[in-house]
Protein backbone atom coordinates (compact mmCIF):
# COMPACT_ATOMS: atom_id res chain seq x y z
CA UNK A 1 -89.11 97.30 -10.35
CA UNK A 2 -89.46 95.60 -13.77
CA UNK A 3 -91.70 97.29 -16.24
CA UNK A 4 -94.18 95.78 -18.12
CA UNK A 5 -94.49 96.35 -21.83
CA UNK A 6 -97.52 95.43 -24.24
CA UNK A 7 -96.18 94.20 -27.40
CA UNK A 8 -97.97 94.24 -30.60
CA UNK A 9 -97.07 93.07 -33.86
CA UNK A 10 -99.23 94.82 -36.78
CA UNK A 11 -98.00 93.05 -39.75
CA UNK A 12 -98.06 95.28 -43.20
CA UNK A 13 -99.81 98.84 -42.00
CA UNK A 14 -99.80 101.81 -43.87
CA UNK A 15 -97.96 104.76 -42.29
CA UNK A 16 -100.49 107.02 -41.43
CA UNK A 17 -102.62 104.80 -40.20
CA UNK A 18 -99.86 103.54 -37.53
CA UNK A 19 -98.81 106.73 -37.13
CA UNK A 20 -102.47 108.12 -35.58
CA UNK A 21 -102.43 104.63 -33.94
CA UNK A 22 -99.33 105.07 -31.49
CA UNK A 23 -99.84 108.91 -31.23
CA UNK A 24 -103.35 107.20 -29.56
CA UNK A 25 -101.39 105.48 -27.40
CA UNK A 26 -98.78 108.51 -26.69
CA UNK A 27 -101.73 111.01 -25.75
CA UNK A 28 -103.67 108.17 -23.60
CA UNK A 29 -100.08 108.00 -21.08
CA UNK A 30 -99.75 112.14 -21.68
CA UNK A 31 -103.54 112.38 -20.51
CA UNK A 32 -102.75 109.65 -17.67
CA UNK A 33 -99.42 111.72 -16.13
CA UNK A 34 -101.81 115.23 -16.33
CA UNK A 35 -104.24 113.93 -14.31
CA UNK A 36 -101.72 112.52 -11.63
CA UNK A 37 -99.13 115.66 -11.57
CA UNK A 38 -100.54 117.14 -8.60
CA UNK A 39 -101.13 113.97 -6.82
CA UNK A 40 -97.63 113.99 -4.74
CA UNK A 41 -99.05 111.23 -2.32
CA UNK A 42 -98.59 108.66 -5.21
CA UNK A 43 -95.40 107.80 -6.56
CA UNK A 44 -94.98 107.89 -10.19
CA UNK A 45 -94.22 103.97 -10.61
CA UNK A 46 -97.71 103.87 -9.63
CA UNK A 47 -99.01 106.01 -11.92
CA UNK A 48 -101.34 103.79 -14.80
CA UNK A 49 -99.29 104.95 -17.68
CA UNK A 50 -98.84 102.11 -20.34
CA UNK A 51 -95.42 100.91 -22.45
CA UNK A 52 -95.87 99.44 -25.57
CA UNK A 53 -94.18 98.39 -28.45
CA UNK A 54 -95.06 98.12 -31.88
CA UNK A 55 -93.24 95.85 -34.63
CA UNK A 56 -94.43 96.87 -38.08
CA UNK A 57 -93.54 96.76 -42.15
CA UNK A 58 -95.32 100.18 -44.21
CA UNK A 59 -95.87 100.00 -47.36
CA UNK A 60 -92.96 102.70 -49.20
CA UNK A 61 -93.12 105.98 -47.48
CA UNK A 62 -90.39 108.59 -46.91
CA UNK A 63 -91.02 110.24 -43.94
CA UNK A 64 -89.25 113.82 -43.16
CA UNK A 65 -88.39 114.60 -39.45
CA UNK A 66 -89.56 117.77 -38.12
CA UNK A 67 -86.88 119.72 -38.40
CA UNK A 68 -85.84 118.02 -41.95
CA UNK A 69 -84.20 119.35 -44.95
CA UNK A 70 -86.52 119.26 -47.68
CA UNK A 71 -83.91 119.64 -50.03
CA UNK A 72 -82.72 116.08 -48.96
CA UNK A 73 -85.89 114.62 -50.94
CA UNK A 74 -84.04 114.17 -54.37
CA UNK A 75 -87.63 113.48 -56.26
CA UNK A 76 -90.70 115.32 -57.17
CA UNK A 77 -94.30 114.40 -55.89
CA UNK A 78 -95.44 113.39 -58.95
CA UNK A 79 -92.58 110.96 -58.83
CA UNK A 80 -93.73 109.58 -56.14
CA UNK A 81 -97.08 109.78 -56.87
CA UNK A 82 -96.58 107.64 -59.85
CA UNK A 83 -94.95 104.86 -58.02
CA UNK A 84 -97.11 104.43 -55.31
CA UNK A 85 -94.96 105.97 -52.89
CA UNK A 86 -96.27 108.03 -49.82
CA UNK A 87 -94.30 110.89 -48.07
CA UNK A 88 -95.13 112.67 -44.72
CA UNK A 89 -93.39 115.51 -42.77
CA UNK A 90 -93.62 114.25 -39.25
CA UNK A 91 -93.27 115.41 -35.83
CA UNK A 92 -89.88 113.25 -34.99
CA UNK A 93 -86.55 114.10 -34.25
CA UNK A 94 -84.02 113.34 -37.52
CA UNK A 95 -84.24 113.75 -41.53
CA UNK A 96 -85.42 111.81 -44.18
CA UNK A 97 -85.63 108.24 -44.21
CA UNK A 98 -87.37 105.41 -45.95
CA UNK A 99 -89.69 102.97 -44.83
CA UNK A 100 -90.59 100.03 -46.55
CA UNK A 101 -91.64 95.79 -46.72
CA UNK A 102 -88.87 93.72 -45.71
CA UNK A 103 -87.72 96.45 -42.97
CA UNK A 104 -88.84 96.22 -39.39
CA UNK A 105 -89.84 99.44 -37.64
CA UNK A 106 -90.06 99.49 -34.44
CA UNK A 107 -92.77 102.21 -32.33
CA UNK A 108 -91.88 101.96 -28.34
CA UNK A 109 -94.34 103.94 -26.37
CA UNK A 110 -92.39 103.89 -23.07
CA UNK A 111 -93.43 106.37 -19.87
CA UNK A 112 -89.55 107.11 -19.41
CA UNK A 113 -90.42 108.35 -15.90
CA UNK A 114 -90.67 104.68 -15.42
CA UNK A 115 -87.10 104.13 -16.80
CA UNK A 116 -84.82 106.70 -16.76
CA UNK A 117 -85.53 110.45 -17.95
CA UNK A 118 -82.83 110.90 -20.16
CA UNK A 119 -83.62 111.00 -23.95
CA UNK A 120 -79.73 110.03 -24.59
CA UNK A 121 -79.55 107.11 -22.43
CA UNK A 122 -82.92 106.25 -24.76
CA UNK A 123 -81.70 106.82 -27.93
CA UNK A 124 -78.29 104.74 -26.98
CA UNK A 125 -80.57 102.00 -25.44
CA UNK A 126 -82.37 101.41 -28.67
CA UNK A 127 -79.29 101.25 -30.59
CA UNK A 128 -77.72 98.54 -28.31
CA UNK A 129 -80.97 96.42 -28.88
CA UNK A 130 -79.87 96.55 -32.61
CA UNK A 131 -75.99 96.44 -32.18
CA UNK A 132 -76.90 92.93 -30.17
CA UNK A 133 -79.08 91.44 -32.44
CA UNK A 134 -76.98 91.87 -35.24
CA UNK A 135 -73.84 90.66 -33.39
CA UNK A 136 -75.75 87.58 -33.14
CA UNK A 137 -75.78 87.29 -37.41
CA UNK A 138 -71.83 87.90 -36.92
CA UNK A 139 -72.13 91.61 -37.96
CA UNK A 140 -70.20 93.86 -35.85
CA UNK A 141 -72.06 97.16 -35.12
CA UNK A 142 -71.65 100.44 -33.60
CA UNK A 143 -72.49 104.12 -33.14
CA UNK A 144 -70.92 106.89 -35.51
CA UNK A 145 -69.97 109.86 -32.94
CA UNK A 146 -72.08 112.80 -33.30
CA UNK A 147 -75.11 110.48 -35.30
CA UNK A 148 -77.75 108.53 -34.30
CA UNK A 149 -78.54 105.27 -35.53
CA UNK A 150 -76.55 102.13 -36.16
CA UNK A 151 -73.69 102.05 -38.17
CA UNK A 152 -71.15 99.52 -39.81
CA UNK A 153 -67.52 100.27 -40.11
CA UNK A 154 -68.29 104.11 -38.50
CA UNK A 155 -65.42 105.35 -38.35
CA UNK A 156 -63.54 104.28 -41.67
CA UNK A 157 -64.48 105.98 -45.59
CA UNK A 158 -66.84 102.33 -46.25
CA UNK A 159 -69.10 103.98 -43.21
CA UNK A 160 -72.82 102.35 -44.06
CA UNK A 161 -76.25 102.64 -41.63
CA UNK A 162 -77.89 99.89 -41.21
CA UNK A 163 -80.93 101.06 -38.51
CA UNK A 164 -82.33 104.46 -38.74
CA UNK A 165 -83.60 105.87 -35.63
CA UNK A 166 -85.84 109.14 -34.83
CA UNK A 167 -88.16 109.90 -31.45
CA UNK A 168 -90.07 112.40 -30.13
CA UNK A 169 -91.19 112.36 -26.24
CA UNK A 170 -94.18 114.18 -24.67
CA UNK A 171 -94.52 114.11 -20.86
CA UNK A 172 -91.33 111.84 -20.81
CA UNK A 173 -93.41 109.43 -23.06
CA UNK A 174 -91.62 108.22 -26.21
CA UNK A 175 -93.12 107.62 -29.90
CA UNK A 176 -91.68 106.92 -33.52
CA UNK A 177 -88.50 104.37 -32.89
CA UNK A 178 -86.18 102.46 -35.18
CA UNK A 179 -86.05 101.21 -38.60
CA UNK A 180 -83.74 98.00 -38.94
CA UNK A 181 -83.41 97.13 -43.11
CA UNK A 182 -83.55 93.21 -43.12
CA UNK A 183 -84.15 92.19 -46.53
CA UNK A 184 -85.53 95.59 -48.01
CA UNK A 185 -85.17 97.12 -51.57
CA UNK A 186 -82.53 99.65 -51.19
CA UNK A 187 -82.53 101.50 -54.02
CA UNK A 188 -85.15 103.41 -52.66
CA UNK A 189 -82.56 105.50 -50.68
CA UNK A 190 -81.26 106.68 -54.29
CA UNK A 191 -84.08 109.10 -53.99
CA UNK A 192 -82.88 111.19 -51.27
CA UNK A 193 -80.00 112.07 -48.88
CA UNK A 194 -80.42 109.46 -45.85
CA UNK A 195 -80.67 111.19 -42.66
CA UNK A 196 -79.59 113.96 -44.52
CA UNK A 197 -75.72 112.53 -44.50
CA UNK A 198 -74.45 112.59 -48.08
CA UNK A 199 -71.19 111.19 -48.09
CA UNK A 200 -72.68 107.83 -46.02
CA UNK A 201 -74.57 104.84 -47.29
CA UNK A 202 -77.26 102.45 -46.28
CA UNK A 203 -76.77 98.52 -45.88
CA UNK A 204 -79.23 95.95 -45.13
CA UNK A 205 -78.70 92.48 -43.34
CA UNK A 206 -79.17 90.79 -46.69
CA UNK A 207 -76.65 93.19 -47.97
CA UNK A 208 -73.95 91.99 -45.78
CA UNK A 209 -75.06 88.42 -45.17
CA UNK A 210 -74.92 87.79 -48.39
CA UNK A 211 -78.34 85.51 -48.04
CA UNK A 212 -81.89 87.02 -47.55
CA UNK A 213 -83.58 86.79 -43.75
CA UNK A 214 -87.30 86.99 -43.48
CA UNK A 215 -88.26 90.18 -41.15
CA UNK A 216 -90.50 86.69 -39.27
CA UNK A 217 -87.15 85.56 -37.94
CA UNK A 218 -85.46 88.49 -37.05
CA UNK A 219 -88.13 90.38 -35.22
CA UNK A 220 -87.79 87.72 -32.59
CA UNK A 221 -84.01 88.76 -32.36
CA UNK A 222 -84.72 92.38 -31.62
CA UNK A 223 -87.47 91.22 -28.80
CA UNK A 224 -84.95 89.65 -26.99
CA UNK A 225 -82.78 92.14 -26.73
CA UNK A 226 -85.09 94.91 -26.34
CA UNK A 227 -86.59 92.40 -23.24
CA UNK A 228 -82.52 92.66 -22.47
CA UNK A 229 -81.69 95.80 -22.61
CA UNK A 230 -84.30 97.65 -21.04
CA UNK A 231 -85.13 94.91 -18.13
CA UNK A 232 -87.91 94.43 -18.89
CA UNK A 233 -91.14 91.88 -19.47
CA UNK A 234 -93.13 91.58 -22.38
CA UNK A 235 -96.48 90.70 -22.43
CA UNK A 236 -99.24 90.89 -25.44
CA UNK A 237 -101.38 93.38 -26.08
């Protein structure tokens, strides 16, 4: 059965306020799948649980994973403070990573029950949504064994990230996502250890392309292949 999933596209939010927004929309499906638990007579692809996908751009923020090394954060609040810069220690999986304009992050709330409960099979999923879309720039992707994410030229010393990723699932329902640099500033990454991998860089599209891509254009790329990859329609919000 093909799934459904509401897409949304929130244009320049701040990170906290997305943040509360698709934890929302995380404890509306959590609430859903309590209620039904008990309720063996009805299948659970008939259960009223909602997918949905977010595309967004924050405003800088670092953002520290739940089970983060501080230490990674190479700068002091005030430091941040002082250049507008917000930071959060969130509830995903992963380290420390950057968010910023010109970088599309991507929020899938998806029940997994209705896909496949396997947070691996997930996390790979995702990346092959970016691995495609870049192949279609010419850039040849892949996965870096033992890392998550999407890498260029993994396996070799020039080893760069291109696409962050970090979840978190409740109930088998996903939040946070991916974080694809398109044209973003990447110095930012100076100011701590990405992912909390020090002797691996970051890249951007722009970076390797050698011409700047609006995050307009490219956003459309990663629908398709998310529609691709996970089988499944997209409708709007």
């Amino acid at each position: 059965m093909q799934q459904e999933v509401f897409f949304e596209d929130l244009g320049n939010r701040k990170y906290k306020e997305v943040w509360a927004y698709h934890e929302s929309l995380l404890s509306e499906n959590s609430a859903i799948k309590a209620s039904y638990r008990n309720q063996n007579e009805i299948p659970v692809q008939d259960w009223p649980t909602k997918n949905h996908l977010l595309f967004v751009e924050h405003p800088p923020v670092y953002t520290l994973g739940k089970n983060g090394n501080a230490a990674n954060v190479l700068m002091t609040t005030a430091f941040m403070e002082a250049n507008g810069i917000d930071y959060f220690h969130i509830n995903r999986g992963g380290d420390i990573t950057f968010h910023g304009p010109e970088q599309l992050v991507g929020y899938p709330i998806l029940d997994l029950e209705k896909f496949k409960t396997d947070l691996g099979w997930y996390l790979r999923s995702l990346e092959e949504v970016i691995i495609l879309t870049l192949a279609h720039y010419g850039i040849v992707a892949g996965r870096s064994a033992g890392e998550t994410g999407v890498w260029l030229d993994a396996e070799t010393p020039f080893a760069r990230k291109i696409c962050a990723l970090g979840v978190r699932a409740s109930r088998w329902v996903t939040m946070h996502g991916f974080a694809l640099n398109i044209s973003n500033d990447l110095s930012y990454f100076n100011h701590i250890v990405p992912c909390g991998i020090p002797d691996k860089s970051v890249t951007s599209l722009q970076n390797e392309l050698g011409t700047a891509l609006t995050v307009n254009e490219v956003k459309e790329k990663v629908l398709q292949k998310f529609k691709q990859v996970f089988g499944v329609e997209i409708s709007p919000s």
